[in-house]
PDB file of N, CA and C in Angstrom:
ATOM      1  N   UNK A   1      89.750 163.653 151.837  1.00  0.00           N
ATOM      2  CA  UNK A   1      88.699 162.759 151.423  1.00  0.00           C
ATOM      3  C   UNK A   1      89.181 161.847 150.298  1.00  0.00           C
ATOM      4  N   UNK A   2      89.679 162.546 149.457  1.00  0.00           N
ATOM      5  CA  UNK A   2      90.696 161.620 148.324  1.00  0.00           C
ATOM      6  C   UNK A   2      91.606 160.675 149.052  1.00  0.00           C
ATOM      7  N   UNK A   3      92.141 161.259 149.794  1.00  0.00           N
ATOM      8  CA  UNK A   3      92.939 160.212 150.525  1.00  0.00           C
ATOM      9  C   UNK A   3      92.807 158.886 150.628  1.00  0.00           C
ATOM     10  N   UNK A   4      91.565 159.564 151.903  1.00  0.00           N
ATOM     11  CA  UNK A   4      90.978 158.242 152.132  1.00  0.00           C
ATOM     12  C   UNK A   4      90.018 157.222 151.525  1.00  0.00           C
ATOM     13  N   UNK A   5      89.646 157.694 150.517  1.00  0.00           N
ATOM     14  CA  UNK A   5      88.604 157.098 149.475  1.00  0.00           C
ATOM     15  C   UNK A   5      89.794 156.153 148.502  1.00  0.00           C
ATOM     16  N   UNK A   6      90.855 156.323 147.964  1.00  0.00           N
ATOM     17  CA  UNK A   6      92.431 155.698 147.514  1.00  0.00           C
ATOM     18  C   UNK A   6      92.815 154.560 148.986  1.00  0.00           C
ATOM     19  N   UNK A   7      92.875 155.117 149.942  1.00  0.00           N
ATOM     20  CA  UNK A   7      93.162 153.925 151.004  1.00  0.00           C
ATOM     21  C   UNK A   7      92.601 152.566 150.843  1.00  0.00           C
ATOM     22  N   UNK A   8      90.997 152.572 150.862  1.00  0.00           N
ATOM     23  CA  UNK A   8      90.095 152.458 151.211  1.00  0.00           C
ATOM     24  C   UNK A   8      89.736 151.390 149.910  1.00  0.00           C
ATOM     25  N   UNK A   9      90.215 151.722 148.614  1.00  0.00           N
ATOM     26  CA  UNK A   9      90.090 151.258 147.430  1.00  0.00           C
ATOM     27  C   UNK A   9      91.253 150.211 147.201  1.00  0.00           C
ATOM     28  N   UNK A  10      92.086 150.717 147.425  1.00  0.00           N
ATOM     29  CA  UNK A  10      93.806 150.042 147.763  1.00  0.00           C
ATOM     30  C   UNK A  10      93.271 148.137 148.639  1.00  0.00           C
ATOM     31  N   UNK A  11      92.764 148.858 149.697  1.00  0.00           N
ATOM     32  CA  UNK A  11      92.811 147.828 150.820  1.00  0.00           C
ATOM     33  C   UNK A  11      91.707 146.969 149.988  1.00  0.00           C
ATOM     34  N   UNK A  12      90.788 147.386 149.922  1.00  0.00           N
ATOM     35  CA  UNK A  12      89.660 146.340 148.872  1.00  0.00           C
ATOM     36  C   UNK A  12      90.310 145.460 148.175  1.00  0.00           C
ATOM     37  N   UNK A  13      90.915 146.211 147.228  1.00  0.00           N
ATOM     38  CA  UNK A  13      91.809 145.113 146.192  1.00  0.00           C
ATOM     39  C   UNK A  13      93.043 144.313 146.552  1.00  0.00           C
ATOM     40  N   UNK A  14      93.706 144.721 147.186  1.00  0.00           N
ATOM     41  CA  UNK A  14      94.404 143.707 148.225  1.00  0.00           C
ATOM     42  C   UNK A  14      93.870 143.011 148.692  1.00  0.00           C
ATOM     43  N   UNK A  15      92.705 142.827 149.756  1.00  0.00           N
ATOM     44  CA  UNK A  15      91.797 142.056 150.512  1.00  0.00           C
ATOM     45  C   UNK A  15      91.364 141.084 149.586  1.00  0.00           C
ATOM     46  N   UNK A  16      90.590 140.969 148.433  1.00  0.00           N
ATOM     47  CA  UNK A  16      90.065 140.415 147.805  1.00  0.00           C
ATOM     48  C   UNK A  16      90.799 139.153 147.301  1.00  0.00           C
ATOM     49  N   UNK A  17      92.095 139.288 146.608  1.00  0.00           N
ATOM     50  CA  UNK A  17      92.721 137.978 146.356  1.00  0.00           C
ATOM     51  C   UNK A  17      92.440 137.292 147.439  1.00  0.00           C
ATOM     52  N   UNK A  18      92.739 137.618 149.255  1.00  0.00           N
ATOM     53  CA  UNK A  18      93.200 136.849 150.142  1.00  0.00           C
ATOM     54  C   UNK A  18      91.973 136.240 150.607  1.00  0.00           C
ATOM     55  N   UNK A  19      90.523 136.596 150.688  1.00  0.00           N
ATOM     56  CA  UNK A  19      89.608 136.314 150.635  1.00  0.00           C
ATOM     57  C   UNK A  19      89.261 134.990 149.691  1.00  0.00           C
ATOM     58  N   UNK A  20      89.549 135.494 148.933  1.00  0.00           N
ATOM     59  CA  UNK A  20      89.846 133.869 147.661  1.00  0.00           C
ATOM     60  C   UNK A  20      90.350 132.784 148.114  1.00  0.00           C
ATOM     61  N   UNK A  21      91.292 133.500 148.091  1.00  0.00           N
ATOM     62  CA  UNK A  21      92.392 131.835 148.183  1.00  0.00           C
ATOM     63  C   UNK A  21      91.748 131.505 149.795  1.00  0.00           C
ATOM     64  N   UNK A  22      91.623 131.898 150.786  1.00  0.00           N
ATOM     65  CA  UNK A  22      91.027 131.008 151.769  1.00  0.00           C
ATOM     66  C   UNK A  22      89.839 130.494 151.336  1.00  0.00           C
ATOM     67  N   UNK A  23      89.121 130.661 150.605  1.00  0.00           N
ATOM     68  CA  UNK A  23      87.886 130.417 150.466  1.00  0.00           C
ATOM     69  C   UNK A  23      87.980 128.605 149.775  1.00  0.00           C
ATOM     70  N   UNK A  24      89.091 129.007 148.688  1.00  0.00           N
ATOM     71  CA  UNK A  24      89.482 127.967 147.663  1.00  0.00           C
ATOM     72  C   UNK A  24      90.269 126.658 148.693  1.00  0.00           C
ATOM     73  N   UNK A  25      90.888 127.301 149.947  1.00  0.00           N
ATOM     74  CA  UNK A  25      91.885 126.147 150.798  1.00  0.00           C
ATOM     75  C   UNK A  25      90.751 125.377 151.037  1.00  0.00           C
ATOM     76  N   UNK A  26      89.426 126.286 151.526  1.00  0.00           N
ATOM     77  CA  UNK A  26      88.409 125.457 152.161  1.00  0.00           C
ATOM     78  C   UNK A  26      87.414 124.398 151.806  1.00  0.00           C
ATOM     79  N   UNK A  27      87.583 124.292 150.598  1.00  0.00           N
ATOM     80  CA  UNK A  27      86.596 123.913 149.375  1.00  0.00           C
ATOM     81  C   UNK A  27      87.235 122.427 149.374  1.00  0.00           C
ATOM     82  N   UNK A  28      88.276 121.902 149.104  1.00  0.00           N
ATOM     83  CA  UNK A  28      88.204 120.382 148.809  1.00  0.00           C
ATOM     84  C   UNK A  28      88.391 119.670 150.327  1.00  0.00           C
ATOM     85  N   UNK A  29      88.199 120.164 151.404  1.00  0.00           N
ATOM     86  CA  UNK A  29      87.990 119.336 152.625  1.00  0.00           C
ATOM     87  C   UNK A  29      86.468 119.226 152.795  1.00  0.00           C
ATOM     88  N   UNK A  30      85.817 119.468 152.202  1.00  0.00           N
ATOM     89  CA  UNK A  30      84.242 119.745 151.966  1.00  0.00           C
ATOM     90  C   UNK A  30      83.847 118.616 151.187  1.00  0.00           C
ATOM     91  N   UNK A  31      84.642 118.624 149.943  1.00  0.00           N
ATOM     92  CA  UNK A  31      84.444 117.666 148.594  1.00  0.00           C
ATOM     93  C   UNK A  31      85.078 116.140 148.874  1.00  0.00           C
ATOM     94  N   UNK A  32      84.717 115.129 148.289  1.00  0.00           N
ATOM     95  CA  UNK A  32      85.334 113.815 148.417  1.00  0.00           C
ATOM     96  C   UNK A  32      86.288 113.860 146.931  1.00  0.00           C
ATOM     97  N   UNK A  33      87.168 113.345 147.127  1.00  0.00           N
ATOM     98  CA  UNK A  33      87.710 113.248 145.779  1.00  0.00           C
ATOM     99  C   UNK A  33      87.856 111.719 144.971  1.00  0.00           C
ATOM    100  N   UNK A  34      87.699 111.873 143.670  1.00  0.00           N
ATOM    101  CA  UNK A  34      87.047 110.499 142.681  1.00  0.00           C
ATOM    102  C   UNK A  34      87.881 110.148 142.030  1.00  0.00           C
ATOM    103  N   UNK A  35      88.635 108.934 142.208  1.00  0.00           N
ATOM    104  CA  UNK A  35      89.244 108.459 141.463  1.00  0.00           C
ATOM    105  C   UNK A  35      89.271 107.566 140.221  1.00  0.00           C
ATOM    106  N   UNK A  36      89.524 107.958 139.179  1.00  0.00           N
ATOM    107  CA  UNK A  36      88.871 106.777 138.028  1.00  0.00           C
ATOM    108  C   UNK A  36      89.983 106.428 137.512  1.00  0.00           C
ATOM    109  N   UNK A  37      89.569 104.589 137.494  1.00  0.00           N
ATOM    110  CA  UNK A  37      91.444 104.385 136.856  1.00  0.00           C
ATOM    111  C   UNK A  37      90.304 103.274 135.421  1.00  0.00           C
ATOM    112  N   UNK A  38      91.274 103.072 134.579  1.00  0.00           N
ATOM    113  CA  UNK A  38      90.474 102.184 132.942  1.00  0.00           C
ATOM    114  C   UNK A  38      91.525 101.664 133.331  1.00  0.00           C
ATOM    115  N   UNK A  39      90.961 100.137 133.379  1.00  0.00           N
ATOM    116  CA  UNK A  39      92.207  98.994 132.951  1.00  0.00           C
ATOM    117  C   UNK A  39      91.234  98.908 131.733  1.00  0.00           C
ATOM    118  N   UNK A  40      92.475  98.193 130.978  1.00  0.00           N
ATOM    119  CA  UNK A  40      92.138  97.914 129.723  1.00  0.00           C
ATOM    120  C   UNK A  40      92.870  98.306 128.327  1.00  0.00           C
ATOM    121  N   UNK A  41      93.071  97.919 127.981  1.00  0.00           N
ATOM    122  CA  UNK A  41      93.953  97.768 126.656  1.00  0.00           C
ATOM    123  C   UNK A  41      93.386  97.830 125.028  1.00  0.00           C
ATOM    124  N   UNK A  42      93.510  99.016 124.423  1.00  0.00           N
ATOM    125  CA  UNK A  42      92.734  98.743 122.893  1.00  0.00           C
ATOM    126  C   UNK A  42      93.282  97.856 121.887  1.00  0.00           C
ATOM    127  N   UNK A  43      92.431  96.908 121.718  1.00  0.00           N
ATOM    128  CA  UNK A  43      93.285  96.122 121.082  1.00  0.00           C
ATOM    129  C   UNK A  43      92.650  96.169 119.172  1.00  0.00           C
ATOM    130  N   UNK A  44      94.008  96.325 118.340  1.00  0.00           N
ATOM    131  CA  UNK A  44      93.803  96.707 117.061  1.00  0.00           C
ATOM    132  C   UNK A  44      93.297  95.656 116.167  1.00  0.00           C
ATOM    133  N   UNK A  45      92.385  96.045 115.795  1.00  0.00           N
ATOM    134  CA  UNK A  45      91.572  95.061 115.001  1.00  0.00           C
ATOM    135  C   UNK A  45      91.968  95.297 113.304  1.00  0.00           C
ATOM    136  N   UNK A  46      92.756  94.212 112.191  1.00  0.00           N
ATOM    137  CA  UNK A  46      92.501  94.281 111.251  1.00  0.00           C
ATOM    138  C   UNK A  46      91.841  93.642 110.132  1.00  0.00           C
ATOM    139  N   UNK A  47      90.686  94.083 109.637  1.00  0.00           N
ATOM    140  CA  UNK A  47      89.679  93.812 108.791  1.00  0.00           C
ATOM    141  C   UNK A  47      90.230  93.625 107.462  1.00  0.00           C
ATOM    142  N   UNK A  48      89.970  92.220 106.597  1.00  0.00           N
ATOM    143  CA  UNK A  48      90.795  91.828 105.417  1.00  0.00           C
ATOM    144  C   UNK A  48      89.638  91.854 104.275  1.00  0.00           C
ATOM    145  N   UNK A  49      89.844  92.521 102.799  1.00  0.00           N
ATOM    146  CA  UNK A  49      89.181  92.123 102.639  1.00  0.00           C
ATOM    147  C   UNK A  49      89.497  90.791 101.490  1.00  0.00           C
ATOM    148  N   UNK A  50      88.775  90.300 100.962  1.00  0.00           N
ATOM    149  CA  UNK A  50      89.613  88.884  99.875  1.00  0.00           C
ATOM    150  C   UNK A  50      89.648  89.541  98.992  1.00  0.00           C
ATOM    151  N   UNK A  51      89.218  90.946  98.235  1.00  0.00           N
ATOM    152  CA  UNK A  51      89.233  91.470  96.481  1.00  0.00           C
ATOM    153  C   UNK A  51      89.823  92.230  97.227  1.00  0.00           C
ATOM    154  N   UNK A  52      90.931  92.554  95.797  1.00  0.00           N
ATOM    155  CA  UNK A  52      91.880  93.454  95.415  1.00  0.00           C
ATOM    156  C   UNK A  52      91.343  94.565  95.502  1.00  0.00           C
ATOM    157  N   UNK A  53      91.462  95.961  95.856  1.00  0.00           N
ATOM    158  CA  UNK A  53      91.492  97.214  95.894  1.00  0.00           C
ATOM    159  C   UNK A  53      92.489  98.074  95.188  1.00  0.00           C
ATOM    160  N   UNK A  54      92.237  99.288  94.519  1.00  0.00           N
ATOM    161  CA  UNK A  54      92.922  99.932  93.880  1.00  0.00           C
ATOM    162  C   UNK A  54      93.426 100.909  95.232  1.00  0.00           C
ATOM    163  N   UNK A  55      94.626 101.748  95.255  1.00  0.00           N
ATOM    164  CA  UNK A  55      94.998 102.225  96.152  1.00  0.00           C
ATOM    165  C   UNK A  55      95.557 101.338  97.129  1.00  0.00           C
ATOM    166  N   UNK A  56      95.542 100.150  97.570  1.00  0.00           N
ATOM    167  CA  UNK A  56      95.625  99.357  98.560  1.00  0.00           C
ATOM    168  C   UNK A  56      97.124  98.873  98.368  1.00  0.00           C
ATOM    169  N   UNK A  57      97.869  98.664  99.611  1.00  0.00           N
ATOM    170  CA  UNK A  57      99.207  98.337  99.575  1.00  0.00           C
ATOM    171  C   UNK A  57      99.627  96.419  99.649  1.00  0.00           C
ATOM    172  N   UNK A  58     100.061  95.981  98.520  1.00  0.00           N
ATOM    173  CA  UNK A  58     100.331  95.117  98.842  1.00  0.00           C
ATOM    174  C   UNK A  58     101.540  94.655 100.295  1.00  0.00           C
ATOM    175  N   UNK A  59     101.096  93.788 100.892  1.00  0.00           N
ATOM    176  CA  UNK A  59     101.928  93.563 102.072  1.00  0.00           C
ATOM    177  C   UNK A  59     102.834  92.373 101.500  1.00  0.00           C
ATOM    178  N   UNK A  60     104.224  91.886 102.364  1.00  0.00           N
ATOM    179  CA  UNK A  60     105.501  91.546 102.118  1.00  0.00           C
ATOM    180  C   UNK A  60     104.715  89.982 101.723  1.00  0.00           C
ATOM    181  N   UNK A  61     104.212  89.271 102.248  1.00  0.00           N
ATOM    182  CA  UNK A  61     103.655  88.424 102.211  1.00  0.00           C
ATOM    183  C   UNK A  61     102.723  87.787 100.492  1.00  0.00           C
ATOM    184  N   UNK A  62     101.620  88.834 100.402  1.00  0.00           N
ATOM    185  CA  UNK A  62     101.496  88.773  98.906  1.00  0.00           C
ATOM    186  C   UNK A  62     102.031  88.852  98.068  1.00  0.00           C
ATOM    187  N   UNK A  63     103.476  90.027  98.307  1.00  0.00           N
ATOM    188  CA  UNK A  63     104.565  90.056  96.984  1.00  0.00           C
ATOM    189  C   UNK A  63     104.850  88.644  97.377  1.00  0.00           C
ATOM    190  N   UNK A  64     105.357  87.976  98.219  1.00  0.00           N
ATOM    191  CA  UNK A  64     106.169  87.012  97.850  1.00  0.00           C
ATOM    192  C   UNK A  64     105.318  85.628  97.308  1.00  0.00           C
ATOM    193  N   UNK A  65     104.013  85.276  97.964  1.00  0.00           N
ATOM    194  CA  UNK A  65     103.457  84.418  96.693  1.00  0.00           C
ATOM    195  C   UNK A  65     102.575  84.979  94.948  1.00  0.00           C
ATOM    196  N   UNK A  66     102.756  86.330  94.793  1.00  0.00           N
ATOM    197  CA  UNK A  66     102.453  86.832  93.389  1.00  0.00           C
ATOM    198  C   UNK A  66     103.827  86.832  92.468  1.00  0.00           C
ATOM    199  N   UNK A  67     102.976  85.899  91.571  1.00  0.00           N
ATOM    200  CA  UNK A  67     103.463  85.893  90.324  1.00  0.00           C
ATOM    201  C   UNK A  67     103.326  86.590  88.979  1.00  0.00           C
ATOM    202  N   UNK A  68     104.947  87.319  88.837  1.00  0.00           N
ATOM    203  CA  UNK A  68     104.744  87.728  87.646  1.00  0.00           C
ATOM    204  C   UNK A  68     104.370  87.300  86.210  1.00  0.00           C
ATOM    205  N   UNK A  69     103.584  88.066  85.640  1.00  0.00           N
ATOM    206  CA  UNK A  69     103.360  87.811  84.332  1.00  0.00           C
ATOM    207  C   UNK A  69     103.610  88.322  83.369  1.00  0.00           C
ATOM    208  N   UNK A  70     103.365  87.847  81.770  1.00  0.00           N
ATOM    209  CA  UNK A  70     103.405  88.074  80.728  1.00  0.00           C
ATOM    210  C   UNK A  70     102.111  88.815  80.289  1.00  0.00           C
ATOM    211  N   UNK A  71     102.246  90.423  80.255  1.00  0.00           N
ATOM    212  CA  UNK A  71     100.948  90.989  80.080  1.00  0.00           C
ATOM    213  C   UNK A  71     100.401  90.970  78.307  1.00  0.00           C
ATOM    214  N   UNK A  72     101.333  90.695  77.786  1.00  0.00           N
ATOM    215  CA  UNK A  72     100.621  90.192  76.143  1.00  0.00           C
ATOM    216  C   UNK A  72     100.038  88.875  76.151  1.00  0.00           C
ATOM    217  N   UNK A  73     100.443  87.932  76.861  1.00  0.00           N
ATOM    218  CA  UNK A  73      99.796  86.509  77.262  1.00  0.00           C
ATOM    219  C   UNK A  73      98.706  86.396  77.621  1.00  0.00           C
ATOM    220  N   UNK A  74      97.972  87.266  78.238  1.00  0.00           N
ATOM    221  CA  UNK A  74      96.720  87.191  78.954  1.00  0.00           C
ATOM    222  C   UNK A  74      95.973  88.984  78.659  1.00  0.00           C
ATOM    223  N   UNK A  75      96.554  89.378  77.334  1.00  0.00           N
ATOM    224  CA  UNK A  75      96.100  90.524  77.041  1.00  0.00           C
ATOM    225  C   UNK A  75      95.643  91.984  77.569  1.00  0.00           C
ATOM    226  N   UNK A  76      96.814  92.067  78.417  1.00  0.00           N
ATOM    227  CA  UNK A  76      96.651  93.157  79.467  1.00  0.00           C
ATOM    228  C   UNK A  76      97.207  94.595  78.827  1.00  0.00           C
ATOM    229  N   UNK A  77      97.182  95.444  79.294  1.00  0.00           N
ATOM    230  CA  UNK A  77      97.840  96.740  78.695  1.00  0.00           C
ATOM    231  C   UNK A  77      98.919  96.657  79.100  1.00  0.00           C
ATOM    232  N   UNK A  78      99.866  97.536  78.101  1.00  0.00           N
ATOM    233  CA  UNK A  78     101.689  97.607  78.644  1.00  0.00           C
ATOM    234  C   UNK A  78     101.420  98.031  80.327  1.00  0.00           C
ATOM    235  N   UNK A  79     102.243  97.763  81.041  1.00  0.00           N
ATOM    236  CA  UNK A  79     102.455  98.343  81.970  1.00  0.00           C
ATOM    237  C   UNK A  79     103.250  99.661  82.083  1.00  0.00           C
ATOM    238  N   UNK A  80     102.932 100.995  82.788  1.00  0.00           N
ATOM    239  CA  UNK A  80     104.176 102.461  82.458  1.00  0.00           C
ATOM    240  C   UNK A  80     105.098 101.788  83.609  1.00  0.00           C
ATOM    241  N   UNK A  81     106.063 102.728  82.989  1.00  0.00           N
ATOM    242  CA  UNK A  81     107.216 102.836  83.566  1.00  0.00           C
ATOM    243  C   UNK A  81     107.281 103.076  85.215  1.00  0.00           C
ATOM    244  N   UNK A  82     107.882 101.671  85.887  1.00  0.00           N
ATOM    245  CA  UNK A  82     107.928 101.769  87.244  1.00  0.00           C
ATOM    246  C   UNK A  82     106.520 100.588  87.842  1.00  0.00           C
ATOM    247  N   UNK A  83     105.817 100.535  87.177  1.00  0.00           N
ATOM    248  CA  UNK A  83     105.142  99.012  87.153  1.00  0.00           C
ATOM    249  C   UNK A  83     105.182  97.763  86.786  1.00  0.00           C
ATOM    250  N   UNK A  84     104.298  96.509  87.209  1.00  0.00           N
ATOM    251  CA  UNK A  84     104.674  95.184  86.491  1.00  0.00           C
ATOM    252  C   UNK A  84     102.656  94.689  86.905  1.00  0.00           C
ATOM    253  N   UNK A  85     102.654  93.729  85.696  1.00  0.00           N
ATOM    254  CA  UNK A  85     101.604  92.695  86.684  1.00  0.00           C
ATOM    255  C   UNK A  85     101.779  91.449  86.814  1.00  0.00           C
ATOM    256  N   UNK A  86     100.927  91.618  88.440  1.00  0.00           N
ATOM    257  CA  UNK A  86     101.066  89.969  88.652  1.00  0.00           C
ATOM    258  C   UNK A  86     100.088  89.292  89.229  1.00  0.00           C
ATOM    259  N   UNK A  87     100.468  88.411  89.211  1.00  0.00           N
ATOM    260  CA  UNK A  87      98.882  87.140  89.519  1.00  0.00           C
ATOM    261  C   UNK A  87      98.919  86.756  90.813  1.00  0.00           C
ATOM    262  N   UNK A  88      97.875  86.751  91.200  1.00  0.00           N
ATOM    263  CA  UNK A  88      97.515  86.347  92.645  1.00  0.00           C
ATOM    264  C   UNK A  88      96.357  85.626  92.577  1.00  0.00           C
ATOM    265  N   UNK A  89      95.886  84.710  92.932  1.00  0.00           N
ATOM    266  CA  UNK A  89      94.923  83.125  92.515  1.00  0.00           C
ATOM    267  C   UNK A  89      94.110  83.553  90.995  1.00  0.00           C
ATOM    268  N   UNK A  90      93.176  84.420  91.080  1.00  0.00           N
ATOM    269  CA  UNK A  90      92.014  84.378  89.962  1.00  0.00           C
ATOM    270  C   UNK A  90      92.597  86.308  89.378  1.00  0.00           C
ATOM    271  N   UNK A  91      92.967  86.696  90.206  1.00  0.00           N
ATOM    272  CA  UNK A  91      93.037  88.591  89.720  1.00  0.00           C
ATOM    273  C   UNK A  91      94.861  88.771  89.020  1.00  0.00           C
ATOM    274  N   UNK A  92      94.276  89.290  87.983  1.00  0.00           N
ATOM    275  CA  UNK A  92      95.744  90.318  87.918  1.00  0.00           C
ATOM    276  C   UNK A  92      95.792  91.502  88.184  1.00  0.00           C
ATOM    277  N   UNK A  93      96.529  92.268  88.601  1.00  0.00           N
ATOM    278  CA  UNK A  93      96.936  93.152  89.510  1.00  0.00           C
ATOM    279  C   UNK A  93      98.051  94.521  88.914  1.00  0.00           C
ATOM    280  N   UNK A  94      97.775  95.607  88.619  1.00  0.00           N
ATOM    281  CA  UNK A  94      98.817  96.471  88.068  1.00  0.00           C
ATOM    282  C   UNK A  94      99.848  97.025  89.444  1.00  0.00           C
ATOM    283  N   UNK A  95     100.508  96.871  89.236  1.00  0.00           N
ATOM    284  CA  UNK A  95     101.449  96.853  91.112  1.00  0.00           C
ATOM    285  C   UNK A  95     102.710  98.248  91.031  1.00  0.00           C
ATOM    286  N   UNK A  96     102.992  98.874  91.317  1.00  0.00           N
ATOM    287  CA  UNK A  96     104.355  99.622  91.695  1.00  0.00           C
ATOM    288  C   UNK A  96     105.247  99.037  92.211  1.00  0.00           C
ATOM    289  N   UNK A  97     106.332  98.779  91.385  1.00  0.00           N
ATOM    290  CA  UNK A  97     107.811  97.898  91.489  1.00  0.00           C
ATOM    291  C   UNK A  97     108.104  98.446  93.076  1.00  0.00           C
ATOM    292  N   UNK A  98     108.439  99.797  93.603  1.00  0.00           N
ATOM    293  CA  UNK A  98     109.366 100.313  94.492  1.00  0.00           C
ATOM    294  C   UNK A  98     107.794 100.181  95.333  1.00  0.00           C
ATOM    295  N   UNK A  99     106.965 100.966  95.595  1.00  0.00           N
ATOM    296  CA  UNK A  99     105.592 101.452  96.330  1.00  0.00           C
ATOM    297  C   UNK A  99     104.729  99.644  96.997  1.00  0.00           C
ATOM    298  N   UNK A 100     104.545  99.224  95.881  1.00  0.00           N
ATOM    299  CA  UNK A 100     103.531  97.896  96.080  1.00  0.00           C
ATOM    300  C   UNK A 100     102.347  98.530  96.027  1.00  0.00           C
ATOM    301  N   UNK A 101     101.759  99.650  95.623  1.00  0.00           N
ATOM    302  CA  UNK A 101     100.382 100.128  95.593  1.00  0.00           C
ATOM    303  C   UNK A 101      99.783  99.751  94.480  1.00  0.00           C
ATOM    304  N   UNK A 102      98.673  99.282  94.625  1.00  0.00           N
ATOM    305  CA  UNK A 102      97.671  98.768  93.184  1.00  0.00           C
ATOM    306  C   UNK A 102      97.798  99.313  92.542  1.00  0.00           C
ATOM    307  N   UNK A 103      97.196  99.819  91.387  1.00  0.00           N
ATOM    308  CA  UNK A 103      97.349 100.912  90.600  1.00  0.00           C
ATOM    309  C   UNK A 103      95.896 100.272  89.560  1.00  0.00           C
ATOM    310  N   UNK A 104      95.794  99.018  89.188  1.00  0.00           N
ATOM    311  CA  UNK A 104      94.772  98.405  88.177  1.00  0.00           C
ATOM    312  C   UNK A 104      94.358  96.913  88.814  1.00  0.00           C
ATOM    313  N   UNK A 105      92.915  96.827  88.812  1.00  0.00           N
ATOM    314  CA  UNK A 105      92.808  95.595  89.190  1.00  0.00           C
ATOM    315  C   UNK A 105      91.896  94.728  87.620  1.00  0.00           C
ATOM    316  N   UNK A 106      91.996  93.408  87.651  1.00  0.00           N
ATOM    317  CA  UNK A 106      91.758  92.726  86.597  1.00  0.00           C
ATOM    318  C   UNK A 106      91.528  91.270  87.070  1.00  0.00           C
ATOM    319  N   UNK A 107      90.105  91.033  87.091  1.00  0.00           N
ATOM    320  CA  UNK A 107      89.679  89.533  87.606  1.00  0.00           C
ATOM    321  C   UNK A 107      89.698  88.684  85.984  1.00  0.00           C
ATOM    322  N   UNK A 108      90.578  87.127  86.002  1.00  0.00           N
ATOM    323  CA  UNK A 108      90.704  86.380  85.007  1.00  0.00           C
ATOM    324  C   UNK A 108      89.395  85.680  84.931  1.00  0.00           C
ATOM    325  N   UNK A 109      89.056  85.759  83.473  1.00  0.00           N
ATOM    326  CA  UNK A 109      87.857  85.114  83.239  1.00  0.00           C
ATOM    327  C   UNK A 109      87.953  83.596  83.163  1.00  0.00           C
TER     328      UNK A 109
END
């Protein structure tokens, strides 16, 4: 009776995968299949703003029309070590020599 009750259990679980997978062959001749294609391209948008920001990187372009200044001339604080300021139309600007990151902004009265 053990025997056959182990046979019997055996064959079940064998059976069962094979039961599956036919079941699964049968399933997408049933179904239509959907194709979705995106044309289209993201295109990167950059937003400017006209005031200076602290944190903000000057780009190659602004270094090259900002002018340095004389920060006792226009009564600015020393600049630390590894900074300079410079003028760009109406703002002076505390800048990182190597970085270009703001560091102080200062609108001329």
């Amino acid at each position: 009776m053990k025997k056959l009750f182990s046979v019997l259990l055996a064959a079940s679980v064998l059976a069962t995968p094979l039961a599956m997978a036919s079941e699964a062959s049968a399933a997408p001749e049933n179904k239509q299949a959907v194709v979705v294609e995106k044309n289209g391209a993201k295109k990167k948008v950059v937003v400017r703003k006209g005031d200076w920001v602290k944190g903000r990187r000057l780009s190659a372009s602004d270094r090259s029309r900002a002018a340095s200044v004389d920060y006792r001339r226009y009564h600015l604080s020393a600049p630390p070590r590894g900074y300079h300021w410079v003028r760009i139309h109406n703002s002076f600007l505390l800048v990182g020599i190597t970085s270009g990151l703001i560091s102080k902004v200062q609108v001329a009265h």
